[in-house]
N, C-alpha and C. Protein backbone atom coordinates (compact mmCIF):
# COMPACT_ATOMS: atom_id res chain seq x y z
N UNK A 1 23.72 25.87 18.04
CA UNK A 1 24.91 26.63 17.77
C UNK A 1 26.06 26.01 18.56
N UNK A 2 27.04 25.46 18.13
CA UNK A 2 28.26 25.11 18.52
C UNK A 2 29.18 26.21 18.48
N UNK A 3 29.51 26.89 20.05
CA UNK A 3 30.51 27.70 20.28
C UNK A 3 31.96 26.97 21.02
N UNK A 4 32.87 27.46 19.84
CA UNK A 4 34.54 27.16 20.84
C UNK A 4 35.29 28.00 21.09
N UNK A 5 35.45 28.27 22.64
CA UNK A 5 36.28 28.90 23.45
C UNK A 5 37.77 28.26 23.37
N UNK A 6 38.25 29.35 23.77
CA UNK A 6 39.97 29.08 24.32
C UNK A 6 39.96 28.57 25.88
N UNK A 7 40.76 27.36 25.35
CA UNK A 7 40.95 26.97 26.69
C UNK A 7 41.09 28.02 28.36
N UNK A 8 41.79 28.97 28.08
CA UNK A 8 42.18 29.90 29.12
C UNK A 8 40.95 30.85 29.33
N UNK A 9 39.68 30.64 28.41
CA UNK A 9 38.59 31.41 28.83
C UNK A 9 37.97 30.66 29.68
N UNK A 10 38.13 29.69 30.63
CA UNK A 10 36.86 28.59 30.91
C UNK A 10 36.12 29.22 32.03
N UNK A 11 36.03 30.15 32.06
CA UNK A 11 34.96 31.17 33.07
C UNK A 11 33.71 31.64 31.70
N UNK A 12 34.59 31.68 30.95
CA UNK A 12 33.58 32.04 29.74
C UNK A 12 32.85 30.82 29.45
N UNK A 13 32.99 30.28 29.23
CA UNK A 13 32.61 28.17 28.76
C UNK A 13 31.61 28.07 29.48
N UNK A 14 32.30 28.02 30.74
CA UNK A 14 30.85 27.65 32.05
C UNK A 14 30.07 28.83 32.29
N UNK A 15 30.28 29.91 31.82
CA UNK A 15 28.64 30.65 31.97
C UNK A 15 27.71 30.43 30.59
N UNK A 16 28.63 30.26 29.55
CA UNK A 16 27.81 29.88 28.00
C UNK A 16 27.12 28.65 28.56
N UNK A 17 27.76 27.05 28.89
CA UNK A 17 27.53 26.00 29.40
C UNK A 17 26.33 26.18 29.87
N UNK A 18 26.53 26.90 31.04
CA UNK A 18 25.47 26.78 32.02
C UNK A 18 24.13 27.61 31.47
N UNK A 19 24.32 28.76 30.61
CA UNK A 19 22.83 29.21 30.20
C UNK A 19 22.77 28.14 28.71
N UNK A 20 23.07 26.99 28.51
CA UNK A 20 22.44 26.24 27.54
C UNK A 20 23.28 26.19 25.98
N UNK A 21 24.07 26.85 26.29
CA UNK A 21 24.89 26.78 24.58
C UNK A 21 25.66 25.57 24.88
N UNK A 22 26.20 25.22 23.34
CA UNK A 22 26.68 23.74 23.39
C UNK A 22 28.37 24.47 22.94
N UNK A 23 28.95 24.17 23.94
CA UNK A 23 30.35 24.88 23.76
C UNK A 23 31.75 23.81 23.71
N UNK A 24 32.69 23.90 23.19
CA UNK A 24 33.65 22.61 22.62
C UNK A 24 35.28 23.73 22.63
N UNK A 25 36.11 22.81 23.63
CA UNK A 25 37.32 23.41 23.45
C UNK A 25 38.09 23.43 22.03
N UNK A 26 39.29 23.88 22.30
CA UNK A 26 39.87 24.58 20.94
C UNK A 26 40.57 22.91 20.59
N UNK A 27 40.74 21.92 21.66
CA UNK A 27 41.62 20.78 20.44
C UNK A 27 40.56 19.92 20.31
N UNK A 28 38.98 20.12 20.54
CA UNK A 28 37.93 19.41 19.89
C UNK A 28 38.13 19.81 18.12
N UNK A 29 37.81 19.04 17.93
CA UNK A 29 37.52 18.97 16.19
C UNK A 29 36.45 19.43 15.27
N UNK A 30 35.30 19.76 16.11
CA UNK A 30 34.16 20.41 15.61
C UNK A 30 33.91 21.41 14.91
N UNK A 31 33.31 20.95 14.08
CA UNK A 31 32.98 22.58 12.74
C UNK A 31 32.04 23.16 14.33
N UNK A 32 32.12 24.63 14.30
CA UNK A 32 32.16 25.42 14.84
C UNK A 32 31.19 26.87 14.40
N UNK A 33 30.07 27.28 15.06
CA UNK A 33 29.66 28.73 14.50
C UNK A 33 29.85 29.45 14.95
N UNK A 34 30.63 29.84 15.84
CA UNK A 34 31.11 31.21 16.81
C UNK A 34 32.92 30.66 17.26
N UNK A 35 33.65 31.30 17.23
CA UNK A 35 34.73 31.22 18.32
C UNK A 35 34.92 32.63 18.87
N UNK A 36 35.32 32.01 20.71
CA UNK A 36 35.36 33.30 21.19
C UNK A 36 37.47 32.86 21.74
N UNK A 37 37.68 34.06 21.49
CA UNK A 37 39.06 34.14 22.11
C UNK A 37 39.87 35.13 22.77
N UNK A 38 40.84 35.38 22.96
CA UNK A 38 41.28 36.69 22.96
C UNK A 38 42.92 37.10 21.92
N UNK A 39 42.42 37.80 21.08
CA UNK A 39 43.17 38.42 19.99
C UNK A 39 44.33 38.95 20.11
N UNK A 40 44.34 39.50 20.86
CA UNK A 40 45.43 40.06 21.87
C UNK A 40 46.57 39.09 21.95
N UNK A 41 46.31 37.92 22.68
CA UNK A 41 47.11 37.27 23.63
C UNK A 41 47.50 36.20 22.19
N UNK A 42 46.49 36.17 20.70
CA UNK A 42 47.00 35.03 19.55
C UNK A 42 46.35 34.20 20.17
N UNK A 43 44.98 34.41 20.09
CA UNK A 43 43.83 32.87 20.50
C UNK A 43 43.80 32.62 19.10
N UNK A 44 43.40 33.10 18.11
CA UNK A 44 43.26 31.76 16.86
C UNK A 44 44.18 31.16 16.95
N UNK A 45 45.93 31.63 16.90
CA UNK A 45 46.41 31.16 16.88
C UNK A 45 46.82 29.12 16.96
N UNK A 46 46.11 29.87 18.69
CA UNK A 46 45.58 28.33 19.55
C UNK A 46 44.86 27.72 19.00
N UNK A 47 43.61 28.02 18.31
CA UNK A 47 42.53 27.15 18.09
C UNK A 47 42.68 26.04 16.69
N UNK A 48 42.87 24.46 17.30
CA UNK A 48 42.87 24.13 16.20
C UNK A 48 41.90 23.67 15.32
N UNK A 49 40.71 24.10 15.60
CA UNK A 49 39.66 23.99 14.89
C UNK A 49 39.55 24.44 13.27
N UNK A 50 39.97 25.76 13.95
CA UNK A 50 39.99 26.96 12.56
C UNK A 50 40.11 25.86 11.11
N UNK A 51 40.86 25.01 11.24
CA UNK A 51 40.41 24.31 9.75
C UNK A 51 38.94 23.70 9.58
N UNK A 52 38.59 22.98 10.84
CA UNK A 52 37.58 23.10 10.12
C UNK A 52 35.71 23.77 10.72
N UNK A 53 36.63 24.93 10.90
CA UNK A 53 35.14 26.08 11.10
C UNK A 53 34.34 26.10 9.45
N UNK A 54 33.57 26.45 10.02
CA UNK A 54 32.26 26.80 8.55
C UNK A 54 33.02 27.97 8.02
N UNK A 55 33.47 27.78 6.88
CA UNK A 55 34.16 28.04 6.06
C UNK A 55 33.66 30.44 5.89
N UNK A 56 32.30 30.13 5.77
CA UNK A 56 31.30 31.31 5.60
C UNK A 56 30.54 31.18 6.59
N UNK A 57 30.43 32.71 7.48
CA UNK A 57 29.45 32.95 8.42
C UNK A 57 29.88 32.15 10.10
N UNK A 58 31.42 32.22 9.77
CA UNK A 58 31.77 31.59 11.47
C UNK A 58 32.02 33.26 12.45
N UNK A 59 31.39 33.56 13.46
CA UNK A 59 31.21 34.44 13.97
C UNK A 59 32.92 34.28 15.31
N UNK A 60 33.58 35.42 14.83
CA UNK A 60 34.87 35.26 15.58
C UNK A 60 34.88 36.57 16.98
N UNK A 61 34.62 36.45 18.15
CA UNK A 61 34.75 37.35 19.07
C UNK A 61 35.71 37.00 19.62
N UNK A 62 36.80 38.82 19.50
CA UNK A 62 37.50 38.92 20.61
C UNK A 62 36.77 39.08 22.19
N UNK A 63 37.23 38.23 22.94
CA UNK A 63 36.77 38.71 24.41
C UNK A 63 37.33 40.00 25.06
N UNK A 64 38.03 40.03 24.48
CA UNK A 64 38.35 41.56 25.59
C UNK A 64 38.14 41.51 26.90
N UNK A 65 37.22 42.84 26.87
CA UNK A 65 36.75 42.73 27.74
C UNK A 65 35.84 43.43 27.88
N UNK A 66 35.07 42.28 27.33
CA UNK A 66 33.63 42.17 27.18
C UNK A 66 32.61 41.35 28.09
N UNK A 67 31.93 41.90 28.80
CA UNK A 67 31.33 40.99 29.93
C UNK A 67 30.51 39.31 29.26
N UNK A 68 30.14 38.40 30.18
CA UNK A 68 29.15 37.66 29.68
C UNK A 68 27.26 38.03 28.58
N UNK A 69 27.30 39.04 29.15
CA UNK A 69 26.33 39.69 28.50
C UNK A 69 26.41 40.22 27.04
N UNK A 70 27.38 40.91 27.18
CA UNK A 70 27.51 41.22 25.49
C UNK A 70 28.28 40.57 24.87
N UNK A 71 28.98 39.23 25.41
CA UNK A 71 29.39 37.87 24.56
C UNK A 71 27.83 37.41 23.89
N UNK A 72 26.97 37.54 25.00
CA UNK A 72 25.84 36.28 25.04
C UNK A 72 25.12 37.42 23.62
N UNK A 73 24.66 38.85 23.74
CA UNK A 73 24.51 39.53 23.12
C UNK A 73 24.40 39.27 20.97
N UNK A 74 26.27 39.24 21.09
CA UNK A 74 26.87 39.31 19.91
C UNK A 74 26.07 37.75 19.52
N UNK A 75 26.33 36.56 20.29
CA UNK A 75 26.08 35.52 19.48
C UNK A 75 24.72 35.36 19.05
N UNK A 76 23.85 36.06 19.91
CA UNK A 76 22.59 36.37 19.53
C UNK A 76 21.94 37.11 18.53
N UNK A 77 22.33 38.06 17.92
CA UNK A 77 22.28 39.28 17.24
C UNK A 77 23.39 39.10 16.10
N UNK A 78 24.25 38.71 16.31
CA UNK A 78 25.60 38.39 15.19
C UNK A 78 25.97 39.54 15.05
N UNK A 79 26.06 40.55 15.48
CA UNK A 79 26.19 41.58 15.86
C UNK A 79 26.65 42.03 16.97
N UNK A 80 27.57 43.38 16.70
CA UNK A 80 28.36 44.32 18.11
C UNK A 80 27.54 45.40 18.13
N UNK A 81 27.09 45.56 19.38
CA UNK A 81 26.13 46.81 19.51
C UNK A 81 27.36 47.79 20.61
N UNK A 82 26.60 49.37 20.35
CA UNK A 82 26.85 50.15 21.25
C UNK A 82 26.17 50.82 22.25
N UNK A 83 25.67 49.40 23.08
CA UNK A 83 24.55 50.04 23.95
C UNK A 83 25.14 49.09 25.11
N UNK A 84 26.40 48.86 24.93
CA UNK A 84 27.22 48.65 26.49
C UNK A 84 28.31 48.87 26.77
């Protein structure tokens, strides 16, 4: 799974990084199956990937504020649960 963060998340990056996901900033070029950003602040905006994400089934999380856990959670499950 290739996840791309927003540059301004890189606390997020290096805990994905470090438990083993293969993660690629927003002016990498990589088709992409998850982006995480924050919505709020106009992270797609930033990301210039978005052209070429997988067109179907690219999994888009706002970070909020949402801990590492139920980031790690959602990409797991593809799914938002309410059990945090």
């Amino acid at each position: 799974m290739t996840i791309c963060v927003s540059e301004e998340l890189a606390n997020i990056k290096d805990e994905l990084t470090s438990r083993g996901y293969h993660v690629v900033n927003e002016s990498n070029n990589t088709p992409c199956d998850a982006i995480i950003c924050n919505l709020k602040n106009g992270g797609l905006l930033n990301i210039n990937t978005i052209s070429s994400v997988k067109r179907e089934g690219t999994l888009i999380i706002d970070c909020g504020s949402k801990s590492i856990e139920e980031i790690e959670y959602i990409l797991n499950n593809r799914t938002y649960s309410s059990i945090f």
